[in-house]
C-alpha atoms as a PDB file:
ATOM      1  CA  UNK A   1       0.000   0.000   0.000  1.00  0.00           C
ATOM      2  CA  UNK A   2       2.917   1.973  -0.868  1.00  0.00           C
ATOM      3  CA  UNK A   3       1.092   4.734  -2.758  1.00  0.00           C
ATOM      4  CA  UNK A   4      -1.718   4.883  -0.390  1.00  0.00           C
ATOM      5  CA  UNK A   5       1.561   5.979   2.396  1.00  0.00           C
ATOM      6  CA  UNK A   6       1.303   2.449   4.637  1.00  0.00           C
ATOM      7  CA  UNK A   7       4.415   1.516   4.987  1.00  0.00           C
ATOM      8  CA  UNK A   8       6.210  -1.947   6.264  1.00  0.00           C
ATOM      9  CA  UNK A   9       5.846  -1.864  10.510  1.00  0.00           C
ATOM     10  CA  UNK A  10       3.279   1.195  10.500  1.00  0.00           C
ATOM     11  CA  UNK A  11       0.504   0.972  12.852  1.00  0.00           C
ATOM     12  CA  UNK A  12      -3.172   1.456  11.314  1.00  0.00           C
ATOM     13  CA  UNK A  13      -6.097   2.419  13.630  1.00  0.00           C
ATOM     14  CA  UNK A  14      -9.288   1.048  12.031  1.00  0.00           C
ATOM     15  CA  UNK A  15     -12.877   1.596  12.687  1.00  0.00           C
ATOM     16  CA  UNK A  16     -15.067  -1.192  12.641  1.00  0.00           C
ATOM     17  CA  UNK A  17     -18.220   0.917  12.828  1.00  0.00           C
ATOM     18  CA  UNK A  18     -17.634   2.726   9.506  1.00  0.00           C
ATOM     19  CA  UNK A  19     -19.454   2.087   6.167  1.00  0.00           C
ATOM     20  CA  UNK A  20     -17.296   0.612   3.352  1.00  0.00           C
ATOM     21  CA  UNK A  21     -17.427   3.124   0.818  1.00  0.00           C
ATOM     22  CA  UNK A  22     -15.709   2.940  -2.624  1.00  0.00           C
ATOM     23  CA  UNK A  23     -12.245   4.503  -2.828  1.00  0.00           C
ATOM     24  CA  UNK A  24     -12.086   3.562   1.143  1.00  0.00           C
ATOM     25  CA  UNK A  25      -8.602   1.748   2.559  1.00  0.00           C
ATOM     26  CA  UNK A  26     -10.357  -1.298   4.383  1.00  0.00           C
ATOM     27  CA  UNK A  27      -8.453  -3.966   6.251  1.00  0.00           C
ATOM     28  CA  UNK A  28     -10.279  -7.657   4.431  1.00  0.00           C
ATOM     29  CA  UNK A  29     -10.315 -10.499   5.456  1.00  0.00           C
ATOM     30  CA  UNK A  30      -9.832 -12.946   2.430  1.00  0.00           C
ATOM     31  CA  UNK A  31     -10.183 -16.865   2.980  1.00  0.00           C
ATOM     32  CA  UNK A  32      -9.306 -15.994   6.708  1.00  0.00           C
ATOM     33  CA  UNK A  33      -6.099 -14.192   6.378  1.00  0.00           C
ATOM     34  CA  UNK A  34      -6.468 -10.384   6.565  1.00  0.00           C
ATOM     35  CA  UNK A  35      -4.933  -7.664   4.229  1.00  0.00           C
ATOM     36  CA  UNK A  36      -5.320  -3.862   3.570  1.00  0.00           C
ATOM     37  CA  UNK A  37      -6.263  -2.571  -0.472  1.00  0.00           C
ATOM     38  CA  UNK A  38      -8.200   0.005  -1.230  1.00  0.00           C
ATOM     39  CA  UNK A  39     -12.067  -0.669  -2.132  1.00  0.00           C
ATOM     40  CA  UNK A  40     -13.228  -0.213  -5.370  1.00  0.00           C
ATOM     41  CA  UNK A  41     -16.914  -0.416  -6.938  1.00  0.00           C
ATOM     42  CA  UNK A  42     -17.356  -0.669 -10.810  1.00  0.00           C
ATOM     43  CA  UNK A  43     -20.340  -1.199 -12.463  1.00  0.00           C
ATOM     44  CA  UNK A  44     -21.615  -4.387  -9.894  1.00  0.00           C
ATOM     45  CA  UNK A  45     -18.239  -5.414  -8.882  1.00  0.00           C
ATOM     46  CA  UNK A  46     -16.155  -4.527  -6.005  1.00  0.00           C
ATOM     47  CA  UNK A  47     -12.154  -4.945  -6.382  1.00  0.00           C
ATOM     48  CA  UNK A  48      -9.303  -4.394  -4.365  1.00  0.00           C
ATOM     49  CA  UNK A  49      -6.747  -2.565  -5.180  1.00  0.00           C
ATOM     50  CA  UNK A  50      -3.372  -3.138  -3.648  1.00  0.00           C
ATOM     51  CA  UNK A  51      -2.038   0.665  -4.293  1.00  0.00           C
ATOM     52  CA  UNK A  52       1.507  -1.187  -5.566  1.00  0.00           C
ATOM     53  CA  UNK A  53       1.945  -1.514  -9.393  1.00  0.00           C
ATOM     54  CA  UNK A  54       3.491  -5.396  -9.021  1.00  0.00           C
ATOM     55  CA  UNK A  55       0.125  -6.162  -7.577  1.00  0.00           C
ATOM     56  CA  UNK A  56      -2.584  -6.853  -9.375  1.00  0.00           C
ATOM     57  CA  UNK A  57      -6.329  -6.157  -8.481  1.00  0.00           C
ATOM     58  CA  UNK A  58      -8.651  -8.839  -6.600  1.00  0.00           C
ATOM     59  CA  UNK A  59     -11.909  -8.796  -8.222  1.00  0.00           C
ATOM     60  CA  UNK A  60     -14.505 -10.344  -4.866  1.00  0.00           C
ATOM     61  CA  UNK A  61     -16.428 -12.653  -6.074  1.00  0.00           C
ATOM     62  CA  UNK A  62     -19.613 -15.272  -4.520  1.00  0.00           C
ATOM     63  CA  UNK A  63     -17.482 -17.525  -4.245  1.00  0.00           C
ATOM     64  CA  UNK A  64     -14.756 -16.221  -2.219  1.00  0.00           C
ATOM     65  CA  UNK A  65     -15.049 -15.805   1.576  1.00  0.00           C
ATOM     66  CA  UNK A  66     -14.406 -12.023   2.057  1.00  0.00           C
ATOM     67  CA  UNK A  67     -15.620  -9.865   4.854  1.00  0.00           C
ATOM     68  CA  UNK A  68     -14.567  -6.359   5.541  1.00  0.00           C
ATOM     69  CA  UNK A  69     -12.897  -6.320   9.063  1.00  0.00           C
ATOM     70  CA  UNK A  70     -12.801  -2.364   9.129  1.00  0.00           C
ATOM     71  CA  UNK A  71     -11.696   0.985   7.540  1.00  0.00           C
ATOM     72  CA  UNK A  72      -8.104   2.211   7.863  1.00  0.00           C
ATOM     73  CA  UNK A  73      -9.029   5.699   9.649  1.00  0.00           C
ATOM     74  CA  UNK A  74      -4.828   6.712  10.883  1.00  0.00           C
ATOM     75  CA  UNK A  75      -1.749   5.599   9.387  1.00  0.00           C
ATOM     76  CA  UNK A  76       1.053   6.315  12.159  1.00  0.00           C
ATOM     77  CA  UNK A  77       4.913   6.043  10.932  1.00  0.00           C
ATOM     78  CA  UNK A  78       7.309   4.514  13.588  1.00  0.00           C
ATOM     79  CA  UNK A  79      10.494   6.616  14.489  1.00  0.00           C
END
């Protein structure tokens, strides 16, 4: 999530009462392991977009087992 400014080792404060809305940095849970992209509706699709150009977007589908855990709200840097 380089150009989105999350960094390896920074520390994310999410809200888990927020709406996921499109252009939104989420934290997902995908198959049970969690991740952070950036939501995306098009048309009746959602993807995720990683914000890295050597990753390339997840289109959600029925079949998958994806749940948004929360929206990235702070992105704090270490020292």
């Amino acid at each position: 999530m380089i150009g989105a400014g999350i960094h390896p080792g920074d520390l994310l404060i999410v809200d888990r009462s927020l709406s996921a809305e499109n252009n939104k940095v989420a934290i997902v849970a995908i198959n049970g392991e969690l991740t952070v992209k950036r939501l995306s509706r098009q048309s009746d699709c959602l993807y995720l977009l990683a914000e890295n150009p050597h990753c390339a977007k997840i289109e959600v589908t029925e079949e998958m087992d994806a749940k948004i855990w929360g929206i990235v709200t702070t992105v704090i840097h270490p020292l």
